[in-house]
PDB file of N, CA and C in Angstrom:
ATOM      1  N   UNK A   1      22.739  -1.378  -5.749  1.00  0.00           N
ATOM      2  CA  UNK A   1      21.404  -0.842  -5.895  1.00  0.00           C
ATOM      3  C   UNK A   1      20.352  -1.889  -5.542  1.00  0.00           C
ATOM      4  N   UNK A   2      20.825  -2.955  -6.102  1.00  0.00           N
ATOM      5  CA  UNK A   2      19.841  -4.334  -5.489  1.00  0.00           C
ATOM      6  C   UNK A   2      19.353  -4.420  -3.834  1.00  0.00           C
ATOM      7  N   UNK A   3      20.760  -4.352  -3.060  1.00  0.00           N
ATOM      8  CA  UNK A   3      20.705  -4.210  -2.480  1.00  0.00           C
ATOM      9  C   UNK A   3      19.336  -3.735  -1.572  1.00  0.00           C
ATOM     10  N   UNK A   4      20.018  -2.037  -1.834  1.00  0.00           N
ATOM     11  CA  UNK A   4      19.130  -1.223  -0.890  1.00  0.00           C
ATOM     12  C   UNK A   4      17.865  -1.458  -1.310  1.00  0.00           C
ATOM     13  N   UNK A   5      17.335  -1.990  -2.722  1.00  0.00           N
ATOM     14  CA  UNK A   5      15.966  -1.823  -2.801  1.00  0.00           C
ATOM     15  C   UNK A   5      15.447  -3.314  -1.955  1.00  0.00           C
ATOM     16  N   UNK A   6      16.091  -4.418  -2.071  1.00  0.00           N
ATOM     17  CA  UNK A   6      15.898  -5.206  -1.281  1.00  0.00           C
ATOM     18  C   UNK A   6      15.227  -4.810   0.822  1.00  0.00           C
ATOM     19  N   UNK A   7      16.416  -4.109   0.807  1.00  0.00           N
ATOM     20  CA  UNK A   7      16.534  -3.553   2.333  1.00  0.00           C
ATOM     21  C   UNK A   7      15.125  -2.524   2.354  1.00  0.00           C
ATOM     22  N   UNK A   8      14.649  -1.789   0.937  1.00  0.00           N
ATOM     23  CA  UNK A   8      13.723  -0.917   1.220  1.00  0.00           C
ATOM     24  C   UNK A   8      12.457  -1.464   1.144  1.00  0.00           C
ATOM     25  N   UNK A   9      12.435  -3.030   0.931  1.00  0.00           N
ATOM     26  CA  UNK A   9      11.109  -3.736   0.308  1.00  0.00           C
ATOM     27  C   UNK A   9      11.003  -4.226   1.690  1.00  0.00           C
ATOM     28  N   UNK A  10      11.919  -4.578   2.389  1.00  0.00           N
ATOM     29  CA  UNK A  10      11.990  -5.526   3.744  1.00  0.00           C
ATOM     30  C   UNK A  10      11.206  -4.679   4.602  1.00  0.00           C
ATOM     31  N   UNK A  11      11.755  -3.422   4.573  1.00  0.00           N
ATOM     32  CA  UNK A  11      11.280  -2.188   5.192  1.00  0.00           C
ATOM     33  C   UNK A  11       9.584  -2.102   5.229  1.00  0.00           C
ATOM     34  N   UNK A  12       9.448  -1.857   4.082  1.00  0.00           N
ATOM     35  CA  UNK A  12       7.952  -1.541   3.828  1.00  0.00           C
ATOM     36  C   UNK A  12       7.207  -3.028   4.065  1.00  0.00           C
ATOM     37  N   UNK A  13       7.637  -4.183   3.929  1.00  0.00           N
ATOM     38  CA  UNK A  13       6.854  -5.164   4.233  1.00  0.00           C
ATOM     39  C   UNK A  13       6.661  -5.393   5.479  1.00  0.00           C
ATOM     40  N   UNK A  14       7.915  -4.495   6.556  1.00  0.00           N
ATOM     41  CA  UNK A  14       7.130  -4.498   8.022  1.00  0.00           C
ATOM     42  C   UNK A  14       6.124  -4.132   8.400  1.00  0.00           C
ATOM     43  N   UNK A  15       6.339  -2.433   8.000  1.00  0.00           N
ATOM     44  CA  UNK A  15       4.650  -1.212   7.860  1.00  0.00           C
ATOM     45  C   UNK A  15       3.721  -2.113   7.739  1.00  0.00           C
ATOM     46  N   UNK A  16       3.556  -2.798   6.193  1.00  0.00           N
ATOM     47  CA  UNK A  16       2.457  -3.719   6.136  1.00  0.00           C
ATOM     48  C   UNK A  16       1.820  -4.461   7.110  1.00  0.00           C
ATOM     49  N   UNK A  17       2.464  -4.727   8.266  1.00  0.00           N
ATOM     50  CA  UNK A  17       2.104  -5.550   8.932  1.00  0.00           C
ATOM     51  C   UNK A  17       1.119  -5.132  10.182  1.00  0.00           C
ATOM     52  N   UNK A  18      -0.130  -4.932  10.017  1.00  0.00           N
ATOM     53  CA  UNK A  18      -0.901  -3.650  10.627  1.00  0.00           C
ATOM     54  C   UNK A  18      -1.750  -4.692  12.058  1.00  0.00           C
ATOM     55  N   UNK A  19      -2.642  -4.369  12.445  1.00  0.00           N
ATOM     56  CA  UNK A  19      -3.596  -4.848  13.271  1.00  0.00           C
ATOM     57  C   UNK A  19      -4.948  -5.358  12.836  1.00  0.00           C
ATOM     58  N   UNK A  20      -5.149  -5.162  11.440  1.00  0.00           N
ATOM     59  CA  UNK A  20      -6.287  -5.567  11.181  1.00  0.00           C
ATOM     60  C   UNK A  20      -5.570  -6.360   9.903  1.00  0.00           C
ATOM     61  N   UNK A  21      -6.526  -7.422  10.078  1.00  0.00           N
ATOM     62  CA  UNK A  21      -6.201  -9.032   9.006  1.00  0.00           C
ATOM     63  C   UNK A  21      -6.073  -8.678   7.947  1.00  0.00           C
ATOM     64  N   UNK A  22      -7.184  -8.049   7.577  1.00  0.00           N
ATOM     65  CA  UNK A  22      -7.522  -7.923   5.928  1.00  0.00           C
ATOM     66  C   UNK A  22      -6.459  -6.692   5.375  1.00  0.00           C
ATOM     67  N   UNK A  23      -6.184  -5.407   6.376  1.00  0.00           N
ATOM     68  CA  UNK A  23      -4.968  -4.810   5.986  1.00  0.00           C
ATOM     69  C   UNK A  23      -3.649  -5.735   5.719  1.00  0.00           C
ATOM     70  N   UNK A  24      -3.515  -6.901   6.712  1.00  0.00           N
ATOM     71  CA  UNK A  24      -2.099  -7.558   6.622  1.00  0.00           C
ATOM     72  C   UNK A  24      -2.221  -7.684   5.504  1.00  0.00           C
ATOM     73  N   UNK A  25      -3.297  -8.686   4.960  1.00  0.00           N
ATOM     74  CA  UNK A  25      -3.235  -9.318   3.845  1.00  0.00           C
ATOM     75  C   UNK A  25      -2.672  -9.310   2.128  1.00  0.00           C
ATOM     76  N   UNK A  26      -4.068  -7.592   2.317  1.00  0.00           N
ATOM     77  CA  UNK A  26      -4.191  -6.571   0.958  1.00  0.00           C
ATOM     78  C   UNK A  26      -2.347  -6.391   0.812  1.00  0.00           C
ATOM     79  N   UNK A  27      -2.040  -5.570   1.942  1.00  0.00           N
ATOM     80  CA  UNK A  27      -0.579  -4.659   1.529  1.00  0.00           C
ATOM     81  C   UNK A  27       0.472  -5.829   1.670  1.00  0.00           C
ATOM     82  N   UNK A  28       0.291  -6.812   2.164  1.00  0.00           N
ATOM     83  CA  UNK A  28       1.879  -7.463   2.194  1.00  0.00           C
ATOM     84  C   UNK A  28       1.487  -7.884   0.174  1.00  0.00           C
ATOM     85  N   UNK A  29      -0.006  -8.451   0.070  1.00  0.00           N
ATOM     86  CA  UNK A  29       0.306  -9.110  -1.003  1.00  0.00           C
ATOM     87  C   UNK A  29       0.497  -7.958  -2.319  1.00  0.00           C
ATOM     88  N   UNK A  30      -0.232  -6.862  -2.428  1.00  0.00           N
ATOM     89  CA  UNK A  30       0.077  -5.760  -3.000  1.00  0.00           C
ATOM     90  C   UNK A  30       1.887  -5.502  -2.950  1.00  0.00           C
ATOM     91  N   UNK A  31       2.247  -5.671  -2.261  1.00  0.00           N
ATOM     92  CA  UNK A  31       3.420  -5.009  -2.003  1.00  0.00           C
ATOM     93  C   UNK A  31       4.100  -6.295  -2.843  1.00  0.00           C
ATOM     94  N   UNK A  32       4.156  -7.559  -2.748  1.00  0.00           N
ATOM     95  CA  UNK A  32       5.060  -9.003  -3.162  1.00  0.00           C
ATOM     96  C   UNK A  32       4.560  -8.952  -4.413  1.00  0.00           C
ATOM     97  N   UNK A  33       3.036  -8.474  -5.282  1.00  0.00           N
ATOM     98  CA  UNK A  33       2.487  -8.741  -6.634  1.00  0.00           C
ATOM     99  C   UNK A  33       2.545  -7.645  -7.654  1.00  0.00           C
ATOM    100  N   UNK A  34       2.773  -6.075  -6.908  1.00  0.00           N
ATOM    101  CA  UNK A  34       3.023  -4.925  -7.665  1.00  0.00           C
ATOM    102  C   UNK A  34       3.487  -3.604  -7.567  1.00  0.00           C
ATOM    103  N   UNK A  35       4.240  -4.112  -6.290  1.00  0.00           N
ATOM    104  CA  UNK A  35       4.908  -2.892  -5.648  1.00  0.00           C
ATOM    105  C   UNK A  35       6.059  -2.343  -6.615  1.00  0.00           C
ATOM    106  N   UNK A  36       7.076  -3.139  -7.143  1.00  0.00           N
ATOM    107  CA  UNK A  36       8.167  -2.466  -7.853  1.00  0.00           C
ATOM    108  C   UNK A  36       7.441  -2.231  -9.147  1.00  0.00           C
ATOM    109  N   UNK A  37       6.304  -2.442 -10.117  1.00  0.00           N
ATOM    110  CA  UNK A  37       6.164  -2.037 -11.248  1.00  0.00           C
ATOM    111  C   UNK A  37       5.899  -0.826 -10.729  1.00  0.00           C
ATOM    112  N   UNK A  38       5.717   0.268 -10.180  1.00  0.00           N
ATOM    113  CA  UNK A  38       5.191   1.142  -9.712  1.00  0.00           C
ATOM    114  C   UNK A  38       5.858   2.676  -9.957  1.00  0.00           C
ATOM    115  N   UNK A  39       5.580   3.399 -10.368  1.00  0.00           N
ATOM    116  CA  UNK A  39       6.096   4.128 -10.637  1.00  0.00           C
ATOM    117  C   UNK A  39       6.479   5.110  -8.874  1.00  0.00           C
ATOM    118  N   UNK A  40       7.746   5.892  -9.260  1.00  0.00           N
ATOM    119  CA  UNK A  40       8.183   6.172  -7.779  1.00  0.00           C
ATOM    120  C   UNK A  40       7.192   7.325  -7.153  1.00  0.00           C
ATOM    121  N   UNK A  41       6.425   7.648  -7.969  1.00  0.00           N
ATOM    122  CA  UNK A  41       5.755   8.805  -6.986  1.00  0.00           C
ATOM    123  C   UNK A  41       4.682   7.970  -6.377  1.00  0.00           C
ATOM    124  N   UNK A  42       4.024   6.832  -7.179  1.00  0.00           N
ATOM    125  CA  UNK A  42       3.672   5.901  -6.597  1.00  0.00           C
ATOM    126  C   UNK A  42       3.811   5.204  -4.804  1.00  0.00           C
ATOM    127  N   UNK A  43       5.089   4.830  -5.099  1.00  0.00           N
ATOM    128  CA  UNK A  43       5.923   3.881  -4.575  1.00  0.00           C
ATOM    129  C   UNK A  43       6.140   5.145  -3.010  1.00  0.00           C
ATOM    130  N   UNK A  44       6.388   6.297  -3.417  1.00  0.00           N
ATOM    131  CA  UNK A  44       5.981   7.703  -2.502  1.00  0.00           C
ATOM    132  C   UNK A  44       4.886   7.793  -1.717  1.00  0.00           C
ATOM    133  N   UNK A  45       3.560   7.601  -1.967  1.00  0.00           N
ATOM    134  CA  UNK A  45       2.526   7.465  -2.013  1.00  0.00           C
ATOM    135  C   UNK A  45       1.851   6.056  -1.104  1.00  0.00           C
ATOM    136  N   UNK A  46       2.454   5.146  -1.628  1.00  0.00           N
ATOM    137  CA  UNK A  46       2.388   3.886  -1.197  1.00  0.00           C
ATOM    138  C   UNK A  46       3.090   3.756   1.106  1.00  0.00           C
ATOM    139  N   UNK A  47       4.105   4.679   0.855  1.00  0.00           N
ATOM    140  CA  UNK A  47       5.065   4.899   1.917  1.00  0.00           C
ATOM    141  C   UNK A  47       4.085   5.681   2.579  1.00  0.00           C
ATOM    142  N   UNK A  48       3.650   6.739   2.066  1.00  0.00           N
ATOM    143  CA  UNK A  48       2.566   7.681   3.230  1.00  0.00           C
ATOM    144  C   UNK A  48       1.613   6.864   3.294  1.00  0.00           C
ATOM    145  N   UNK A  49       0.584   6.069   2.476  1.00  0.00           N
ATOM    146  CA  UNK A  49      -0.599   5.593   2.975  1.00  0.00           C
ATOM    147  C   UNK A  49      -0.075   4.597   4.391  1.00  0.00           C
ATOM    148  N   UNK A  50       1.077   4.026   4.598  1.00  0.00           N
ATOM    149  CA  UNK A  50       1.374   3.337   5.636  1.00  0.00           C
ATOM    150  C   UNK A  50       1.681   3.822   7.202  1.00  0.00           C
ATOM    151  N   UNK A  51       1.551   5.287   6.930  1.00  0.00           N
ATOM    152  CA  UNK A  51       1.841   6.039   8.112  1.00  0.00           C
ATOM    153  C   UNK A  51       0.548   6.419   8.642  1.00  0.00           C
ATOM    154  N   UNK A  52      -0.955   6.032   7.911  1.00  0.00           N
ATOM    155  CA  UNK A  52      -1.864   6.047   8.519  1.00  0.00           C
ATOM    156  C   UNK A  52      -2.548   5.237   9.406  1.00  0.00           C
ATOM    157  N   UNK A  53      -2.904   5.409  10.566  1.00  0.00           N
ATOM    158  CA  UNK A  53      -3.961   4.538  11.105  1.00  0.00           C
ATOM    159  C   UNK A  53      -4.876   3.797  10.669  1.00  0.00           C
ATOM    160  N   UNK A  54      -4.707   2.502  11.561  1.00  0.00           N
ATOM    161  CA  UNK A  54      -5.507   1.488  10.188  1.00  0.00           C
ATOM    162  C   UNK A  54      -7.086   1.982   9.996  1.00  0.00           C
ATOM    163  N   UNK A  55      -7.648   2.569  10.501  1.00  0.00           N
ATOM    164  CA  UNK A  55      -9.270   2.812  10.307  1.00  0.00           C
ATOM    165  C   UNK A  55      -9.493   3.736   9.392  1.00  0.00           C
ATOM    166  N   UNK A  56      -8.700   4.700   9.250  1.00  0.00           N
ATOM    167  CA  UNK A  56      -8.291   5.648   8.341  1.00  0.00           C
ATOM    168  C   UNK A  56      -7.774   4.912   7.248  1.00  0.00           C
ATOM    169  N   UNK A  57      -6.974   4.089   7.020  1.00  0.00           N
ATOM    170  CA  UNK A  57      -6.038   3.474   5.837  1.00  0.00           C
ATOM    171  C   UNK A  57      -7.096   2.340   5.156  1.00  0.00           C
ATOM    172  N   UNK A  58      -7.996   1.897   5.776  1.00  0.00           N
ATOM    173  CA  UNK A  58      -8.773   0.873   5.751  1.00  0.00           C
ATOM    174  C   UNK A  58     -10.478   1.553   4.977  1.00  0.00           C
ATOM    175  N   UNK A  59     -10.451   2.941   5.626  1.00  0.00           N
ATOM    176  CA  UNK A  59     -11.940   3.206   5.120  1.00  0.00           C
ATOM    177  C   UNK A  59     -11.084   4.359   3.885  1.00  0.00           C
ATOM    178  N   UNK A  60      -9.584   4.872   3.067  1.00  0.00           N
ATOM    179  CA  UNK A  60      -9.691   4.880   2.233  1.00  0.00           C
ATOM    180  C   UNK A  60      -9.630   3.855   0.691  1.00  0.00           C
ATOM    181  N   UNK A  61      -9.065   2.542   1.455  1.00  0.00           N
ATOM    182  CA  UNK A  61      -9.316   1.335   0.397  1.00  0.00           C
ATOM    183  C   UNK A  61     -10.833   1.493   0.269  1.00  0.00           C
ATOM    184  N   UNK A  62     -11.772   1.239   1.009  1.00  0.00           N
ATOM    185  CA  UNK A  62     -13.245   1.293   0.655  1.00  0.00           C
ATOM    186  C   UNK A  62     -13.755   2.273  -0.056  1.00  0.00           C
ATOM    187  N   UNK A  63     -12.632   3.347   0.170  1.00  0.00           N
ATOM    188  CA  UNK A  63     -13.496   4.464  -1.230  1.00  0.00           C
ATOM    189  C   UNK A  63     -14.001   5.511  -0.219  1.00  0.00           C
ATOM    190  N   UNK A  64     -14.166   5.566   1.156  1.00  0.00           N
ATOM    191  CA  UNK A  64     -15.037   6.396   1.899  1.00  0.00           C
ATOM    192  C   UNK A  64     -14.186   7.979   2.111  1.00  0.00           C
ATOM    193  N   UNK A  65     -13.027   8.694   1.307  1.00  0.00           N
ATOM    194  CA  UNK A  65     -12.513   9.691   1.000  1.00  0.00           C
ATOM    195  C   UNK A  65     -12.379   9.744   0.183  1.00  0.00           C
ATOM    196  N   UNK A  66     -12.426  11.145  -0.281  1.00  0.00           N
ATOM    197  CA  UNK A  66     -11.918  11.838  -1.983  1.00  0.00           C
ATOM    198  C   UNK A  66     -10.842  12.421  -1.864  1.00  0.00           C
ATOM    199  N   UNK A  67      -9.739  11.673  -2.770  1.00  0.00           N
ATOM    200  CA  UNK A  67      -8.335  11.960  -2.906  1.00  0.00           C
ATOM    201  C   UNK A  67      -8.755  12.233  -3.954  1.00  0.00           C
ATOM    202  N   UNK A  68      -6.890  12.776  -4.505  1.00  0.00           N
ATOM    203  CA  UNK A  68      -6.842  13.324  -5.761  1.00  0.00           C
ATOM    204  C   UNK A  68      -6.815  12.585  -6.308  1.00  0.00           C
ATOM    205  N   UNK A  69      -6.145  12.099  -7.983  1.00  0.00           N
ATOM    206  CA  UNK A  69      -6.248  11.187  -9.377  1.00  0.00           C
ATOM    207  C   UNK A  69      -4.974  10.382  -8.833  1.00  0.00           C
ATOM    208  N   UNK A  70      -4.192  11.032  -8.414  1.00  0.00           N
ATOM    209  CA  UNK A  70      -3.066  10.016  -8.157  1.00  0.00           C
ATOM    210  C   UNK A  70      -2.835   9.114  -7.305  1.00  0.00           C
ATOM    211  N   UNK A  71      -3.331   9.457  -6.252  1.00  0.00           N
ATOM    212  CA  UNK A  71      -3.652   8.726  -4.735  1.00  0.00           C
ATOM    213  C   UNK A  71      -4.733   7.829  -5.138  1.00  0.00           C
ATOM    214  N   UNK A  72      -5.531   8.164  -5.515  1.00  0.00           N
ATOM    215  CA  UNK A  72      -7.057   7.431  -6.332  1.00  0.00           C
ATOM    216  C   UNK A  72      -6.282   6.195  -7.312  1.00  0.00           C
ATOM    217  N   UNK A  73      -5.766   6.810  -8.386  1.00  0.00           N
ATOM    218  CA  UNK A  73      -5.006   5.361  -9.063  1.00  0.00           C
ATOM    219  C   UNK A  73      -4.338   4.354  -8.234  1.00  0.00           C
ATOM    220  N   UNK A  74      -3.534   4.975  -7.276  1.00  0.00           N
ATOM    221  CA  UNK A  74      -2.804   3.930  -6.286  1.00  0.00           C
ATOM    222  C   UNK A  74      -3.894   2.976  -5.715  1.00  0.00           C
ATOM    223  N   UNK A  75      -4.975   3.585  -5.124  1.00  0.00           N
ATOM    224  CA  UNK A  75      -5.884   2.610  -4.198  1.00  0.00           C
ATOM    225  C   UNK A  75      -6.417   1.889  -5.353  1.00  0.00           C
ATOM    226  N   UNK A  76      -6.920   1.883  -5.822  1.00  0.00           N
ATOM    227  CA  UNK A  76      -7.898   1.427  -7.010  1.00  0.00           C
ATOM    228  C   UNK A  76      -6.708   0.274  -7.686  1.00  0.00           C
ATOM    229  N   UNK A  77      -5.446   0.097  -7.866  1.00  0.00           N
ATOM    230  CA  UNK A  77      -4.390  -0.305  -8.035  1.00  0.00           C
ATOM    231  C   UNK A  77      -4.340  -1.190  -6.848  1.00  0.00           C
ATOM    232  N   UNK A  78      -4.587  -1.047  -5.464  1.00  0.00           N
ATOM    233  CA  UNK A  78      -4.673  -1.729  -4.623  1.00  0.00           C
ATOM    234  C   UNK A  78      -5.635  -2.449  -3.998  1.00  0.00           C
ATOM    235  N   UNK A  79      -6.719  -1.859  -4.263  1.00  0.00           N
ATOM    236  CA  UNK A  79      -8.613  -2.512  -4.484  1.00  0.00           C
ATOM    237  C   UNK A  79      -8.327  -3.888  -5.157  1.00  0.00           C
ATOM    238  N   UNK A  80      -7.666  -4.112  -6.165  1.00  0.00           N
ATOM    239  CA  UNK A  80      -7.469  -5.924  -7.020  1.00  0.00           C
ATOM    240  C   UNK A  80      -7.066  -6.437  -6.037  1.00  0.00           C
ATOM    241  N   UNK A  81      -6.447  -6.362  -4.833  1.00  0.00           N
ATOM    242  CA  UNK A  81      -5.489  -7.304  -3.655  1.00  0.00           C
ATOM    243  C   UNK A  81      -6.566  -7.694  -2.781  1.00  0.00           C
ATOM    244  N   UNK A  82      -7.557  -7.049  -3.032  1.00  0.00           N
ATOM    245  CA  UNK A  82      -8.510  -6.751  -1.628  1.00  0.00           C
ATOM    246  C   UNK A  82      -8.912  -8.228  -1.404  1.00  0.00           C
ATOM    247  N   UNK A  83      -9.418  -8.964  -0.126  1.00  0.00           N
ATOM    248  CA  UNK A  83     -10.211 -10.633  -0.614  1.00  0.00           C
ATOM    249  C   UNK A  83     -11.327 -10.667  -0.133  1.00  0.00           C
ATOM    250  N   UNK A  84     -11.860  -9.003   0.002  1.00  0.00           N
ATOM    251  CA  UNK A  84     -13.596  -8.842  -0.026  1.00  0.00           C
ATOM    252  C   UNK A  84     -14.755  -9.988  -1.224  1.00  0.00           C
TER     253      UNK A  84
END
Protein backbone atom coordinates (compact mmCIF):
# COMPACT_ATOMS: atom_id res chain seq x y z
CA UNK A 1 0.00 0.00 0.00
CA UNK A 2 3.06 2.23 0.70
CA UNK A 3 4.00 1.60 -2.22
CA UNK A 4 1.35 2.69 -4.61
CA UNK A 5 0.70 5.75 -2.55
CA UNK A 6 4.29 6.59 -2.98
CA UNK A 7 3.94 5.93 -6.93
CA UNK A 8 0.57 8.09 -6.62
CA UNK A 9 2.39 11.12 -4.85
CA UNK A 10 5.25 10.87 -7.60
CA UNK A 11 2.41 11.04 -9.98
CA UNK A 12 0.72 14.06 -8.81
CA UNK A 13 4.00 15.86 -8.08
CA UNK A 14 4.54 15.77 -11.90
CA UNK A 15 0.91 17.55 -12.70
CA UNK A 16 2.30 20.04 -10.26
CA UNK A 17 4.75 20.96 -12.36
CA UNK A 18 2.86 23.67 -14.50
CA UNK A 19 4.19 26.74 -16.60
CA UNK A 20 3.69 29.35 -14.35
CA UNK A 21 6.31 29.75 -11.23
CA UNK A 22 4.10 30.59 -8.61
CA UNK A 23 1.74 27.50 -9.65
CA UNK A 24 5.08 25.27 -9.47
CA UNK A 25 5.67 26.50 -6.28
CA UNK A 26 2.07 26.68 -4.34
CA UNK A 27 1.20 22.82 -5.53
CA UNK A 28 4.52 21.01 -5.35
CA UNK A 29 4.79 22.61 -1.78
CA UNK A 30 1.03 22.03 -0.89
CA UNK A 31 1.31 18.70 -2.13
CA UNK A 32 5.04 17.77 0.16
CA UNK A 33 3.25 19.96 3.43
CA UNK A 34 -0.51 18.62 3.25
CA UNK A 35 -1.42 16.55 0.68
CA UNK A 36 -1.79 13.10 2.59
CA UNK A 37 -3.60 14.71 5.73
CA UNK A 38 -6.32 15.18 3.32
CA UNK A 39 -9.19 13.65 3.28
CA UNK A 40 -9.83 11.44 -0.10
CA UNK A 41 -12.56 13.37 -1.61
CA UNK A 42 -10.17 16.00 -1.06
CA UNK A 43 -7.22 14.34 -2.42
CA UNK A 44 -10.17 13.72 -5.55
CA UNK A 45 -10.52 17.18 -5.88
CA UNK A 46 -6.97 18.07 -5.57
CA UNK A 47 -6.45 15.50 -8.89
CA UNK A 48 -9.17 17.52 -10.95
CA UNK A 49 -7.95 20.99 -10.01
CA UNK A 50 -4.66 19.70 -11.90
CA UNK A 51 -6.36 18.93 -15.09
CA UNK A 52 -7.01 22.58 -15.41
CA UNK A 53 -5.28 25.13 -17.38
CA UNK A 54 -3.02 27.15 -15.55
CA UNK A 55 -5.00 30.59 -16.00
CA UNK A 56 -8.02 28.93 -15.01
CA UNK A 57 -6.26 26.95 -12.00
CA UNK A 58 -4.42 30.11 -11.08
CA UNK A 59 -7.44 32.71 -11.13
CA UNK A 60 -9.38 29.96 -8.93
CA UNK A 61 -6.54 30.13 -6.11
CA UNK A 62 -7.23 34.00 -6.28
CA UNK A 63 -10.80 33.49 -5.44
CA UNK A 64 -12.00 34.88 -8.98
CA UNK A 65 -14.82 31.71 -9.16
CA UNK A 66 -17.58 30.48 -6.98
CA UNK A 67 -17.22 26.87 -6.20
CA UNK A 68 -19.02 24.93 -3.92
CA UNK A 69 -17.96 24.47 0.16
CA UNK A 70 -15.86 21.68 -0.70
CA UNK A 71 -13.77 22.77 -3.56
CA UNK A 72 -13.73 26.22 -1.59
CA UNK A 73 -12.18 24.39 1.60
CA UNK A 74 -9.57 22.74 -0.65
CA UNK A 75 -8.36 26.17 -2.18
CA UNK A 76 -8.50 28.14 0.89
CA UNK A 77 -6.46 24.96 2.33
CA UNK A 78 -4.19 25.78 -0.48
CA UNK A 79 -4.23 29.80 -0.31
CA UNK A 80 -1.55 29.13 3.12
CA UNK A 81 1.13 27.72 0.30
CA UNK A 82 0.58 30.73 -1.75
CA UNK A 83 4.15 33.22 -1.50
CA UNK A 84 1.95 36.24 -2.55
Amino acid sequence: MTEFLSTETAKLRWRCRRGMRELDVLLITFLTQSYESLPVEQKNLFSELLELPDPELHAHLLGKYKCDPIMEKLLQRMRVFSSD
